[in-house]
N, C-alpha and C. Protein backbone atom coordinates (compact mmCIF):
# COMPACT_ATOMS: atom_id res chain seq x y z
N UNK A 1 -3.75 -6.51 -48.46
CA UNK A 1 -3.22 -5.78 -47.32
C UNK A 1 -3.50 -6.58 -46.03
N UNK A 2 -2.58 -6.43 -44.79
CA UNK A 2 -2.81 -7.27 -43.73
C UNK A 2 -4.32 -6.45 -42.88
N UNK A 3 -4.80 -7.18 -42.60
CA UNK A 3 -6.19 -6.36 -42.15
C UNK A 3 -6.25 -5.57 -40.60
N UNK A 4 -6.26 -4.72 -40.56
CA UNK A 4 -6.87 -3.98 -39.49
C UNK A 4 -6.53 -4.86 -38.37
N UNK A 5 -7.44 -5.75 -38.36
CA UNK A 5 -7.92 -6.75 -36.69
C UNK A 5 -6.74 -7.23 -36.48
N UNK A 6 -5.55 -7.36 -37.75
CA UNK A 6 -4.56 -8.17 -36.93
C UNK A 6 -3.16 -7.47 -36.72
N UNK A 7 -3.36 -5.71 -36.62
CA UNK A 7 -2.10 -4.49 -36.37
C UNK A 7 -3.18 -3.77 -34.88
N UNK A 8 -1.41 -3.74 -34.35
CA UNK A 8 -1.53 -2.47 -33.16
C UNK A 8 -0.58 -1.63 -33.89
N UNK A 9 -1.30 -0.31 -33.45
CA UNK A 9 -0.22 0.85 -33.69
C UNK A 9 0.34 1.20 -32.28
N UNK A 10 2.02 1.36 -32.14
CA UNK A 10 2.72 1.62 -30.83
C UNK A 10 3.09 2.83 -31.70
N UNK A 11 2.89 3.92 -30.82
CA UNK A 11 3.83 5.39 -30.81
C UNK A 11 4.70 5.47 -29.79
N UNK A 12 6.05 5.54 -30.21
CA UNK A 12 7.37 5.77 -29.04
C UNK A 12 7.43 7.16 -28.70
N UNK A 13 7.35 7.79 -27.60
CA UNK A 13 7.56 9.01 -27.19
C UNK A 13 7.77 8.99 -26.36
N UNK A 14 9.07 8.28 -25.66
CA UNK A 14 9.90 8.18 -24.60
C UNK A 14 11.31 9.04 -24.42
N UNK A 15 11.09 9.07 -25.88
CA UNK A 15 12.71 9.79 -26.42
C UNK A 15 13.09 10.75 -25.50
N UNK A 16 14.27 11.01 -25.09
CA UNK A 16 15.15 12.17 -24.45
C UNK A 16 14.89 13.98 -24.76
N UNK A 17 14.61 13.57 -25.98
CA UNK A 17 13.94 15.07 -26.91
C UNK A 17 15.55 16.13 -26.15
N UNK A 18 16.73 15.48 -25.94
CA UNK A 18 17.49 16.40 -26.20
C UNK A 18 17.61 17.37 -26.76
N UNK A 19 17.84 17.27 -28.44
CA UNK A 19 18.05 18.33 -29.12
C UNK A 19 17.14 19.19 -29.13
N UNK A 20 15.59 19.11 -28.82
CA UNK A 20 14.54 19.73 -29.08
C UNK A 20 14.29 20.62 -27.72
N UNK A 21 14.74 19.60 -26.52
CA UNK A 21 14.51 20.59 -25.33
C UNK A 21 13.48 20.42 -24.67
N UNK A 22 12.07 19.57 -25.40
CA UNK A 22 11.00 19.35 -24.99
C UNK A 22 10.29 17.82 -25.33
N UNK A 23 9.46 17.82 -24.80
CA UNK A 23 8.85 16.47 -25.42
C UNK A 23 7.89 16.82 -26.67
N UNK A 24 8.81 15.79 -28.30
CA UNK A 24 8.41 16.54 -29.33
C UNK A 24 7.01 15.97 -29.39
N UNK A 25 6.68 14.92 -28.68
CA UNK A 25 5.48 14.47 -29.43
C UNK A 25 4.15 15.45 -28.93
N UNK A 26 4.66 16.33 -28.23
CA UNK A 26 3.38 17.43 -27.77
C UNK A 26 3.90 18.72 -28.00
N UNK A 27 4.29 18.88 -28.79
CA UNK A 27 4.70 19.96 -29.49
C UNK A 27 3.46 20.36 -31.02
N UNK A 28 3.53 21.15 -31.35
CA UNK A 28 2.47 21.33 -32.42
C UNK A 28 2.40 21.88 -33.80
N UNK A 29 2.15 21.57 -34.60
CA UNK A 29 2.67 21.61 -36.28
C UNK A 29 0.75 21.80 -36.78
N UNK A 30 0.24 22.31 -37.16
CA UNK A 30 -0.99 22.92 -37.96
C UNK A 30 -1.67 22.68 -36.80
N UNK A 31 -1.46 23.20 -35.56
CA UNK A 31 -2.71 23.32 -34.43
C UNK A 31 -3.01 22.20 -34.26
N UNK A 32 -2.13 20.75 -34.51
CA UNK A 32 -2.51 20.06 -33.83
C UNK A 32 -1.09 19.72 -32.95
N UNK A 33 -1.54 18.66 -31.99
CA UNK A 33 0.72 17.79 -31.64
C UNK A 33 0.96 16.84 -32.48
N UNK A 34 1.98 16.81 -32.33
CA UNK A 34 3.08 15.87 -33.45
C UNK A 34 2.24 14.67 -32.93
N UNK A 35 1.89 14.37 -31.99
CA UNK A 35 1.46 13.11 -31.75
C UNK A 35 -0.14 12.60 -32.18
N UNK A 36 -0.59 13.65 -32.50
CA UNK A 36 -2.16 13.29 -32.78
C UNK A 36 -1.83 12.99 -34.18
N UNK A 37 -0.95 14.35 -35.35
CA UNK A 37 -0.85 13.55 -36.72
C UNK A 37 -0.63 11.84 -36.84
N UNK A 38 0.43 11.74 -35.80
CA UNK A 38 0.93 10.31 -36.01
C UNK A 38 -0.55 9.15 -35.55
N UNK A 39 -1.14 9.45 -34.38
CA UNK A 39 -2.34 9.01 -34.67
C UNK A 39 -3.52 9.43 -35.76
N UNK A 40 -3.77 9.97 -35.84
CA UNK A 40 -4.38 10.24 -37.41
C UNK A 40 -4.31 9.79 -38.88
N UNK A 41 -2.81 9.39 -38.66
CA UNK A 41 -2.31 8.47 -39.86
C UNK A 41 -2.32 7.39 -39.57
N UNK A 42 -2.34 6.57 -38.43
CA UNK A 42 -1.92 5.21 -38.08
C UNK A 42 -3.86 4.78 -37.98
N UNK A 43 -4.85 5.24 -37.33
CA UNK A 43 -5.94 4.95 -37.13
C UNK A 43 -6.86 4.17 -37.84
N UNK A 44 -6.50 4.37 -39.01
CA UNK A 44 -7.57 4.10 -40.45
C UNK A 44 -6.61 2.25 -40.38
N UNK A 45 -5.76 2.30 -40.15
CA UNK A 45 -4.90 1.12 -40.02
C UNK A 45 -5.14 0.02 -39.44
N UNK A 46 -5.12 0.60 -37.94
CA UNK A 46 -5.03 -0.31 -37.11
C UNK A 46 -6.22 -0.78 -36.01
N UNK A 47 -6.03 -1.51 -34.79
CA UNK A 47 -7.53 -1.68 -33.84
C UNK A 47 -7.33 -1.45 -32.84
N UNK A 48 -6.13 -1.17 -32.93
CA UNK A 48 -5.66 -0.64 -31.38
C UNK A 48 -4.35 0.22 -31.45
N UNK A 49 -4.38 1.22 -30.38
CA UNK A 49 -3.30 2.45 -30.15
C UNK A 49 -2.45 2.40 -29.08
N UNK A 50 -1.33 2.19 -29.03
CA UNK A 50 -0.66 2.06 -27.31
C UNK A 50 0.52 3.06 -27.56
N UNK A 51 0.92 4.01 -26.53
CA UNK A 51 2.03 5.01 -26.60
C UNK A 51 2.59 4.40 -25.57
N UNK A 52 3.76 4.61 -25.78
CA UNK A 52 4.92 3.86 -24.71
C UNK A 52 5.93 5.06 -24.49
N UNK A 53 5.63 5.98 -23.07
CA UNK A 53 5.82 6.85 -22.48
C UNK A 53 5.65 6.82 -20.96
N UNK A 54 6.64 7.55 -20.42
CA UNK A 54 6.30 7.89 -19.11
C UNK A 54 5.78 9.37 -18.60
N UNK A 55 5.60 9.97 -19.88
CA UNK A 55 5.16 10.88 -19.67
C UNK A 55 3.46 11.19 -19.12
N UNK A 56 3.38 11.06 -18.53
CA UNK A 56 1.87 11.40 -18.06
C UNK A 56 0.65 11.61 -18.91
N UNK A 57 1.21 13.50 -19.25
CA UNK A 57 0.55 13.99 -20.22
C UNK A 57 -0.02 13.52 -21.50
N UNK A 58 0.28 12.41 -21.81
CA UNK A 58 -0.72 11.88 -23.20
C UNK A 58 -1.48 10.94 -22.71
N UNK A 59 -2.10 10.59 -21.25
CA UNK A 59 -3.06 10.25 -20.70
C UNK A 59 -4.15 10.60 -21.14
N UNK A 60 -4.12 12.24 -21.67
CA UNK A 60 -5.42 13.07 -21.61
C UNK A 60 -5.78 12.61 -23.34
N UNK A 61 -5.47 12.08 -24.29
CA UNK A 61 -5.29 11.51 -25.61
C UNK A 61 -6.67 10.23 -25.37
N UNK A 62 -6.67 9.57 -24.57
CA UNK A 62 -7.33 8.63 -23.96
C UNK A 62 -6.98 6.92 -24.37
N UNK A 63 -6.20 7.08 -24.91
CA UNK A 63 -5.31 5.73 -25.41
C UNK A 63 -4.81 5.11 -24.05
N UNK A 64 -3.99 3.75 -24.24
CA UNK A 64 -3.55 3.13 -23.09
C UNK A 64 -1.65 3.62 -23.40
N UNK A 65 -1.13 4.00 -22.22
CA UNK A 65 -0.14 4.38 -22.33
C UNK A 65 1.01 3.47 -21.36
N UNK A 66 1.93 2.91 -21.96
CA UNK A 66 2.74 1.85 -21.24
C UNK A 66 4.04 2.38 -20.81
N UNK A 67 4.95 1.70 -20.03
CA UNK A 67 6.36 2.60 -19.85
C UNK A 67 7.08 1.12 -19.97
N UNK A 68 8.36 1.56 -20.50
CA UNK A 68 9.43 0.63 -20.45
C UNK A 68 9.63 -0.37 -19.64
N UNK A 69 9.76 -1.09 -19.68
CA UNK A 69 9.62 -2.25 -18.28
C UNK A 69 11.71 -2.25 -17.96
N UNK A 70 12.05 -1.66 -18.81
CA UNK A 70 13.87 -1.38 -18.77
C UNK A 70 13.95 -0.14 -18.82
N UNK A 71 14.66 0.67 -17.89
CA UNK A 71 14.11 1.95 -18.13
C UNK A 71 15.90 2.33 -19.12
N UNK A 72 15.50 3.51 -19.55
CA UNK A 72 16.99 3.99 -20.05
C UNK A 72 17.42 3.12 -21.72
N UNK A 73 16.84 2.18 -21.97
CA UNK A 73 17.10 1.66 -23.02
C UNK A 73 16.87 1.51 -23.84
N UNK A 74 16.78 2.85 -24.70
CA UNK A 74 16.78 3.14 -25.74
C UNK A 74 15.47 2.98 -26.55
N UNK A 75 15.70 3.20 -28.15
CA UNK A 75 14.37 2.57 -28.71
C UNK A 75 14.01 0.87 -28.59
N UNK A 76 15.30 0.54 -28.27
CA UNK A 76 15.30 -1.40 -28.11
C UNK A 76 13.92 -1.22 -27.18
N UNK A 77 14.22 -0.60 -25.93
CA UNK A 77 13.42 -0.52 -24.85
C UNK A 77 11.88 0.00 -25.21
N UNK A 78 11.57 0.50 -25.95
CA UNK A 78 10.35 1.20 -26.39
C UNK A 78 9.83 0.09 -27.24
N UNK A 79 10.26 -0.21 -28.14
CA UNK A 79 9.63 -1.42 -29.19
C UNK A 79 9.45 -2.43 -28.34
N UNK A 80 10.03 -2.88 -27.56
CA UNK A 80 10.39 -4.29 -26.28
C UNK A 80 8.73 -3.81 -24.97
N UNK A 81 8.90 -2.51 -25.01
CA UNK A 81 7.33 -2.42 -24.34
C UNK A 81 6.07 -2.26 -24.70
N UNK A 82 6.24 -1.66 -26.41
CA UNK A 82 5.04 -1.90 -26.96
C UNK A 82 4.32 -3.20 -27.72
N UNK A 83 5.55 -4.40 -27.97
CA UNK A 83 5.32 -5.44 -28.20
C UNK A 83 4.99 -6.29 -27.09
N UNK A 84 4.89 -6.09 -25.56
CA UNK A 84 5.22 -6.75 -24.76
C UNK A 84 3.29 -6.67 -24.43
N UNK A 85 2.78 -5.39 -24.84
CA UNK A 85 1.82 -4.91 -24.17
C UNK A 85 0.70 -5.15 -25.11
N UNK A 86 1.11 -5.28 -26.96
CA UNK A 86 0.35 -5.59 -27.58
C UNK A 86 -0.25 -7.03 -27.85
N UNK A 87 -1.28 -7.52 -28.12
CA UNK A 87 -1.95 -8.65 -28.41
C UNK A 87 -2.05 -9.00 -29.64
N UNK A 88 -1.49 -8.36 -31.00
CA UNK A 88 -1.69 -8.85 -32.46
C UNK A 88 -0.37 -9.09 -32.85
N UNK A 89 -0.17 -10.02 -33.92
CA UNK A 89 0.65 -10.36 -34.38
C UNK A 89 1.55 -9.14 -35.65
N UNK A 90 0.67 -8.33 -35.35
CA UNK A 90 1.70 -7.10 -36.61
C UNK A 90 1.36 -5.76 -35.98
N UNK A 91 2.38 -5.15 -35.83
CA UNK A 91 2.62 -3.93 -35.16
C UNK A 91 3.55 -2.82 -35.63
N UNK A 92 2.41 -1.74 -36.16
CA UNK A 92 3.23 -0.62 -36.84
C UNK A 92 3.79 0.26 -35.52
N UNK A 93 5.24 0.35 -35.74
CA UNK A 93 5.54 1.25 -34.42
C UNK A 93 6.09 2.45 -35.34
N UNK A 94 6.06 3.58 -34.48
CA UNK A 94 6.41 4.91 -35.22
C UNK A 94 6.60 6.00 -34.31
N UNK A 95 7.94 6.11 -34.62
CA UNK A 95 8.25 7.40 -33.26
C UNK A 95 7.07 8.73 -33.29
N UNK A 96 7.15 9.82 -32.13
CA UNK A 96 6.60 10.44 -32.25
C UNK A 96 6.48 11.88 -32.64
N UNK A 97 7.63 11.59 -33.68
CA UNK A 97 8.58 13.15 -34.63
C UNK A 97 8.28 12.88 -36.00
N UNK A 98 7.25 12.73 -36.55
CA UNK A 98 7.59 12.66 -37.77
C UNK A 98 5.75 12.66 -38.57
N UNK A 99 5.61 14.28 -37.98
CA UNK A 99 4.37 14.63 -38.18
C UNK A 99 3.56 14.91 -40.01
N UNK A 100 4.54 14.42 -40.34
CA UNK A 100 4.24 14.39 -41.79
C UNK A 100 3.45 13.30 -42.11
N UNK A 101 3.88 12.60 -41.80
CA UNK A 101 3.57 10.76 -41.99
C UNK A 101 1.81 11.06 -42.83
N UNK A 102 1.65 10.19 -43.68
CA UNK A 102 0.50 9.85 -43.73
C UNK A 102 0.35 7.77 -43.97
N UNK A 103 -1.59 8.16 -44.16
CA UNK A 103 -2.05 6.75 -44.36
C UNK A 103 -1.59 5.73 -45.55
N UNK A 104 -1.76 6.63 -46.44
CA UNK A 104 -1.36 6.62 -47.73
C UNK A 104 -0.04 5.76 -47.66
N UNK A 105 1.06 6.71 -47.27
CA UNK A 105 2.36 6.01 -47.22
C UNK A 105 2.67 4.49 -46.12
N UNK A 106 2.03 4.71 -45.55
CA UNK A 106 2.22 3.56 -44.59
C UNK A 106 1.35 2.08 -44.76
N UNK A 107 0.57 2.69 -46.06
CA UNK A 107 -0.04 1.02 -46.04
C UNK A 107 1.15 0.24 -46.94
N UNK A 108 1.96 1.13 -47.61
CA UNK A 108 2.93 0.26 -47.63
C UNK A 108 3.56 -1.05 -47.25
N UNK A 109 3.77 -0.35 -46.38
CA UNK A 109 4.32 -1.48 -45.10
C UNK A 109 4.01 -2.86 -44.83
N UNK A 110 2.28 -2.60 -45.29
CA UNK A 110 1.44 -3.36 -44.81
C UNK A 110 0.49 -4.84 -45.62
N UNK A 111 1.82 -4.59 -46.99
CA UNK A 111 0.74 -5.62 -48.25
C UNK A 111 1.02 -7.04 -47.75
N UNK A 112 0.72 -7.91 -48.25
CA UNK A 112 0.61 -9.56 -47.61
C UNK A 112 1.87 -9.76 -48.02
N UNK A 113 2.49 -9.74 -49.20
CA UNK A 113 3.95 -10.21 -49.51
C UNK A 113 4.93 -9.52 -48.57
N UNK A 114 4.70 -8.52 -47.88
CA UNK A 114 5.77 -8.25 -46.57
C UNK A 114 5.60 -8.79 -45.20
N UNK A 115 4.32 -9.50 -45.07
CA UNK A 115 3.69 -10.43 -44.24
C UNK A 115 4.49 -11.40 -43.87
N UNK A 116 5.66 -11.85 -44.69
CA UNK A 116 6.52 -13.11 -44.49
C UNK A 116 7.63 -12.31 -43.52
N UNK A 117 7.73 -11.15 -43.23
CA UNK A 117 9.38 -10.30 -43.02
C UNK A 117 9.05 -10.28 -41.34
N UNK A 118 10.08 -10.41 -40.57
CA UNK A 118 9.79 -10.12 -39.33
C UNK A 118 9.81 -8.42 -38.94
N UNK A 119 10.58 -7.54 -39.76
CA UNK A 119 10.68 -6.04 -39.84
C UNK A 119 10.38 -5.40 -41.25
N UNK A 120 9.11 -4.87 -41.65
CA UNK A 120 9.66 -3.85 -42.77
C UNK A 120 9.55 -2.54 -42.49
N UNK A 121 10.65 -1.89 -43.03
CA UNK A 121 10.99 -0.56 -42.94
C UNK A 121 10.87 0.44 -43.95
N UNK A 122 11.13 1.58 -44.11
CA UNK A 122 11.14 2.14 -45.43
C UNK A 122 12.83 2.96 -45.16
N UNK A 123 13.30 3.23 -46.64
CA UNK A 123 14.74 3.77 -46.31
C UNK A 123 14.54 5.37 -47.44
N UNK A 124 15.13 6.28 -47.00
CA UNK A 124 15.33 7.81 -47.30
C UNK A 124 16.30 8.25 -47.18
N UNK A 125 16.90 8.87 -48.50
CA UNK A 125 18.45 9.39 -48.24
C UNK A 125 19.08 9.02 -47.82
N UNK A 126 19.19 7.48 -47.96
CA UNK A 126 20.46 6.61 -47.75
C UNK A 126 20.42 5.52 -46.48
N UNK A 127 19.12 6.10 -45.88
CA UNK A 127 19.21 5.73 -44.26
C UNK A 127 17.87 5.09 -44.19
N UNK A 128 18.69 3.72 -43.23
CA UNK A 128 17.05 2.84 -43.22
C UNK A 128 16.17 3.54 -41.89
N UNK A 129 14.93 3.21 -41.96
CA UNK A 129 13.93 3.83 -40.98
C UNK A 129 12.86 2.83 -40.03
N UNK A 130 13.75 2.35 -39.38
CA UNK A 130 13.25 1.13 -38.19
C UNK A 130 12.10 2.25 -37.15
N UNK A 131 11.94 3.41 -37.22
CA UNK A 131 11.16 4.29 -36.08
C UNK A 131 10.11 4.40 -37.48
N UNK A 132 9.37 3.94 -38.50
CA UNK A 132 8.58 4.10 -39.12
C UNK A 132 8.17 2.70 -39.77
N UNK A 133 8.04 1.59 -38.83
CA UNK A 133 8.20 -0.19 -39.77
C UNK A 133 6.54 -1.27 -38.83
N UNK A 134 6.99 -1.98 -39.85
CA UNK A 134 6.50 -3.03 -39.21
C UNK A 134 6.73 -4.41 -38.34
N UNK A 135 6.40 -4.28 -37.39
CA UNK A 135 7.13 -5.23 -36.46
C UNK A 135 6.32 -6.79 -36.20
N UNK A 136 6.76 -7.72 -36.52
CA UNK A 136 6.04 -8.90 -35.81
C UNK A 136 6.19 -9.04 -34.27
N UNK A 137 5.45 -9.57 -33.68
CA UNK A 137 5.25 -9.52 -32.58
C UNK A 137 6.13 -10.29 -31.70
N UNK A 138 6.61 -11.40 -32.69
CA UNK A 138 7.59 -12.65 -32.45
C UNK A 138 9.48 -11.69 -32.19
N UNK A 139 9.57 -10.41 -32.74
CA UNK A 139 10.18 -9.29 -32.79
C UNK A 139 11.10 -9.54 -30.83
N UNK A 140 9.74 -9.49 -30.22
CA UNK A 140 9.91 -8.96 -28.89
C UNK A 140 11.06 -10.28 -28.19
N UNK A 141 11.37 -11.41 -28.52
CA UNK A 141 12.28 -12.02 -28.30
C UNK A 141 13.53 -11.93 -28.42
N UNK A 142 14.04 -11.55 -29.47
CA UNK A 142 15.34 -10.75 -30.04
C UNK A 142 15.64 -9.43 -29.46
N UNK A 143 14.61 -8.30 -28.97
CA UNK A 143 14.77 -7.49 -28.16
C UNK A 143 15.31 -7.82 -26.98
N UNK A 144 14.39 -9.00 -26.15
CA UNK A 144 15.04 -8.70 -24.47
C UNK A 144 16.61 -9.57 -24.78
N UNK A 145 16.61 -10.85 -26.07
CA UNK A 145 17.84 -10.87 -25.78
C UNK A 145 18.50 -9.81 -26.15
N UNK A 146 18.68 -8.59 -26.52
CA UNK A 146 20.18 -7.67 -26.88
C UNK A 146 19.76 -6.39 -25.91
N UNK A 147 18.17 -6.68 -25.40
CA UNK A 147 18.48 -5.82 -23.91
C UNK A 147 19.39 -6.42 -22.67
N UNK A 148 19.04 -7.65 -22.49
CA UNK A 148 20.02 -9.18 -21.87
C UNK A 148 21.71 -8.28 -21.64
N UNK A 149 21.69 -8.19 -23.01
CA UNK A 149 23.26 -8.38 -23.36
C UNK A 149 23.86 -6.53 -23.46
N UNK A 150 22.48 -5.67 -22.93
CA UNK A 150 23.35 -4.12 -22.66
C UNK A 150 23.24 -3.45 -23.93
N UNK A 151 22.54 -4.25 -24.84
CA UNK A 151 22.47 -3.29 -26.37
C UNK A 151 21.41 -2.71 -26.53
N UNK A 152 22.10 -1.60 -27.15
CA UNK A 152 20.84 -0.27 -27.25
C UNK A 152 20.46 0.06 -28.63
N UNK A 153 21.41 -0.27 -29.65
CA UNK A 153 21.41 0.11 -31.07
C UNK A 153 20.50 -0.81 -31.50
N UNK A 154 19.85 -0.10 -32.21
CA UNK A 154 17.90 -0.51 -33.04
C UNK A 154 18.64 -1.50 -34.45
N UNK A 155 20.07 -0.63 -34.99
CA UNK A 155 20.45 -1.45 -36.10
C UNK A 155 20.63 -2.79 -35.85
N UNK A 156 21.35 -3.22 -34.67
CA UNK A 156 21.97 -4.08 -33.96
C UNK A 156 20.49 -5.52 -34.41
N UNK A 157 19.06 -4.96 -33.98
CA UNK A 157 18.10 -5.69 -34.00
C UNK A 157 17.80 -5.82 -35.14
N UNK A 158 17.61 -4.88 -36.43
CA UNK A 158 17.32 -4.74 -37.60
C UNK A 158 18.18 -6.23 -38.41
N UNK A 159 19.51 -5.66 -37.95
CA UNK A 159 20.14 -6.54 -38.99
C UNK A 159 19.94 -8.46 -38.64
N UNK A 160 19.63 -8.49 -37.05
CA UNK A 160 19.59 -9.95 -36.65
C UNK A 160 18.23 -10.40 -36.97
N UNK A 161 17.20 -9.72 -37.91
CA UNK A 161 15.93 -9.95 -37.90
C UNK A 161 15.58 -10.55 -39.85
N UNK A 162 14.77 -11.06 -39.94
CA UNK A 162 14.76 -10.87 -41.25
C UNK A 162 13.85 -9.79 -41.59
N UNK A 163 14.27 -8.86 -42.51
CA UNK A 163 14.18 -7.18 -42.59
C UNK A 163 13.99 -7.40 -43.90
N UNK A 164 12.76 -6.51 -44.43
CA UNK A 164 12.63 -5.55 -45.86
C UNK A 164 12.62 -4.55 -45.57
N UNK A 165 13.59 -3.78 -46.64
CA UNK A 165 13.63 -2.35 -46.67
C UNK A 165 12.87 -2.03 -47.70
N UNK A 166 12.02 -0.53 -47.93
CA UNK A 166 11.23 -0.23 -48.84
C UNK A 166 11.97 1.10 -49.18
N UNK A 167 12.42 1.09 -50.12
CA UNK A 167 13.02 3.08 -50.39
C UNK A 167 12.32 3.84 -51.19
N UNK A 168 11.72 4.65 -50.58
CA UNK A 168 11.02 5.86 -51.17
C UNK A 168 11.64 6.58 -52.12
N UNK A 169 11.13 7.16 -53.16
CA UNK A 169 11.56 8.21 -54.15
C UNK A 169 11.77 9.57 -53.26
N UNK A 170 12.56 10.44 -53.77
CA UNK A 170 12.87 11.52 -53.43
C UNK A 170 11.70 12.38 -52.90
N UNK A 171 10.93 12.82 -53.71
CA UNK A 171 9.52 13.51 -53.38
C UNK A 171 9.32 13.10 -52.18
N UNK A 172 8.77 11.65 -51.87
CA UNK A 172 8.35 11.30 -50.52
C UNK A 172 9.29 11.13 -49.26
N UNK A 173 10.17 11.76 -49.27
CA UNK A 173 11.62 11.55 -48.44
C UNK A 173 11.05 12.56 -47.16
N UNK A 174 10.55 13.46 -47.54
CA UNK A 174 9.85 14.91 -46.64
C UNK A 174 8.92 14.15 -45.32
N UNK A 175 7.60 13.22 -46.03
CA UNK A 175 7.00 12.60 -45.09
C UNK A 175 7.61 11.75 -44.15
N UNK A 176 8.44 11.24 -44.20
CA UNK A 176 9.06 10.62 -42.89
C UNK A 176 10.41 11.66 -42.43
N UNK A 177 10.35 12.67 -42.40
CA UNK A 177 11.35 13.05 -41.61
C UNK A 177 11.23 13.39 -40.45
N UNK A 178 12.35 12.90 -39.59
CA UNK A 178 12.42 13.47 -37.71
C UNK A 178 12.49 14.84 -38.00
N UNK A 179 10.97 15.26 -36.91
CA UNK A 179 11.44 16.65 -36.20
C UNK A 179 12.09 16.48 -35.20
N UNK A 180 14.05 17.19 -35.72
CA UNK A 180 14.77 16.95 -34.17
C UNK A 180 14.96 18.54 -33.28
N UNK A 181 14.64 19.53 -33.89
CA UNK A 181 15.14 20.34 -33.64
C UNK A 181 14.20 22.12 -33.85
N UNK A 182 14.08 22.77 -33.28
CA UNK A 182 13.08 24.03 -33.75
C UNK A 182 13.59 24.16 -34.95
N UNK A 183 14.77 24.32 -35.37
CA UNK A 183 14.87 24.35 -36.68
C UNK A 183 14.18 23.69 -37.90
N UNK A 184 14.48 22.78 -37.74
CA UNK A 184 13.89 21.31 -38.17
C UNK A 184 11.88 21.72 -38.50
N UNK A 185 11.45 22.16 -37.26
CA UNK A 185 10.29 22.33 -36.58
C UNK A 185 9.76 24.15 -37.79
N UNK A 186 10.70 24.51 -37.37
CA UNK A 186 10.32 26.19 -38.19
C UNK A 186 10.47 25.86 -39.65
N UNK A 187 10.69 25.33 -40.50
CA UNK A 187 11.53 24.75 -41.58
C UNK A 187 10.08 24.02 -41.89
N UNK A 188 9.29 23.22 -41.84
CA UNK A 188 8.34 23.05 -42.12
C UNK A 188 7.09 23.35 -41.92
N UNK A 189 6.80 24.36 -40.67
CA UNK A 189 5.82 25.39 -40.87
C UNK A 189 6.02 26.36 -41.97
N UNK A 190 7.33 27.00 -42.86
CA UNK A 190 7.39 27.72 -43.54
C UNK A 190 7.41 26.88 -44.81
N UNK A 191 6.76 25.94 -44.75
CA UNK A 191 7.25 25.51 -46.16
C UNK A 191 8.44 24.51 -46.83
N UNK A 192 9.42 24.91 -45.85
CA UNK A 192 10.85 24.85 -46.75
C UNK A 192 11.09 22.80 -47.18
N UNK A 193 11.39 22.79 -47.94
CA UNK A 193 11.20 21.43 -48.79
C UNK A 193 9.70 20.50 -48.61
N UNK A 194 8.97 21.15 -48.72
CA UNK A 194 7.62 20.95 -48.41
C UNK A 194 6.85 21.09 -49.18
């Protein structure tokens, strides 16, 4: 496994939280926020924590919290500030909706033979998952160019990168899912595919 000393964990919680209405990563799923699970799972991992937000409020978390140096642009823009801000060469980034996540699943990501990939990801129900991967740090070049050039689509970077995808079995499809929506949100406090 790649060791500890040489991963930052970036949490994106910049997102618009449109559909949700609020900012999901302080929202709360078993009394804690969506955002502490995602630290909780990433911790045992990594040596350092950076959230890339302008939101204030996860100041009080006591982590270092960065903002976009592009504002408006997308997740390009979020990965492009947490690589910009981190100092290690491997960087698990992971939005801040997807309070399932555990340690377990994410050392995945993290064995030496994916060590060669500039992105690995994991893919679920068809769909690859760049907001749950591993990023090299060398990453952040290819970002400002297709911020350069007005691009916002994360695929756009995925595909110009050399990328492993990892696809989960069905069972584990649950742990990485976006909370986008109260629905979404009520739906796994009750259980439902859980």
């Amino acid at each position: 496994m790649i060791a500890k000393t040489k991963i930052t964990g970036i949490i994106l919680a910049g997102g618009k939280s449109s559909r949700m209405g609020t900012d999901k990563g302080l929202l709360f799923f078993n009394e804690k926020m969506f955002i502490q699970h995602i630290i909780d799972s990433i911790t045992p991992l990594v040596s350092e924590i950076l959230i890339v937000s302008e939101n204030t409020e996860y100041d009080q978390l006591g982590y270092k919290r960065v903002e976009d140096s592009i504002k408006n642009s997308g997740p390009i823009g979020g990965i492009h500030a947490g690589l910009s801000s981190s100092e290690r060469e491997y960087n698990l980034i992971l939005s801040c909706d997807v309070p399932l996540i555990t340690s377990k699943l994410l050392k995945r990501l993290l064995t030496k033979e994916n060590s060669v990939f500039d992105i690995v990801q994991f893919e679920a129900n068809g769909n690859t998952i760049p907001l749950i991967a591993l990023f090299k740090r060398q990453c952040l070049k290819k970002c400002q160019e297709l911020l350069d050039q007005g691009e916002k689509r994360l695929r756009k970077l995925v595909l110009e990168l050399r990328t492993k995808t990892i696809s989960l079995p069905k069972e584990e499809h649950i742990l990485v899912s976006n909370i986008n929506t109260m629905k979404d949100l009520n739906e796994i406090k009750n259980g439902v595919n859980y």
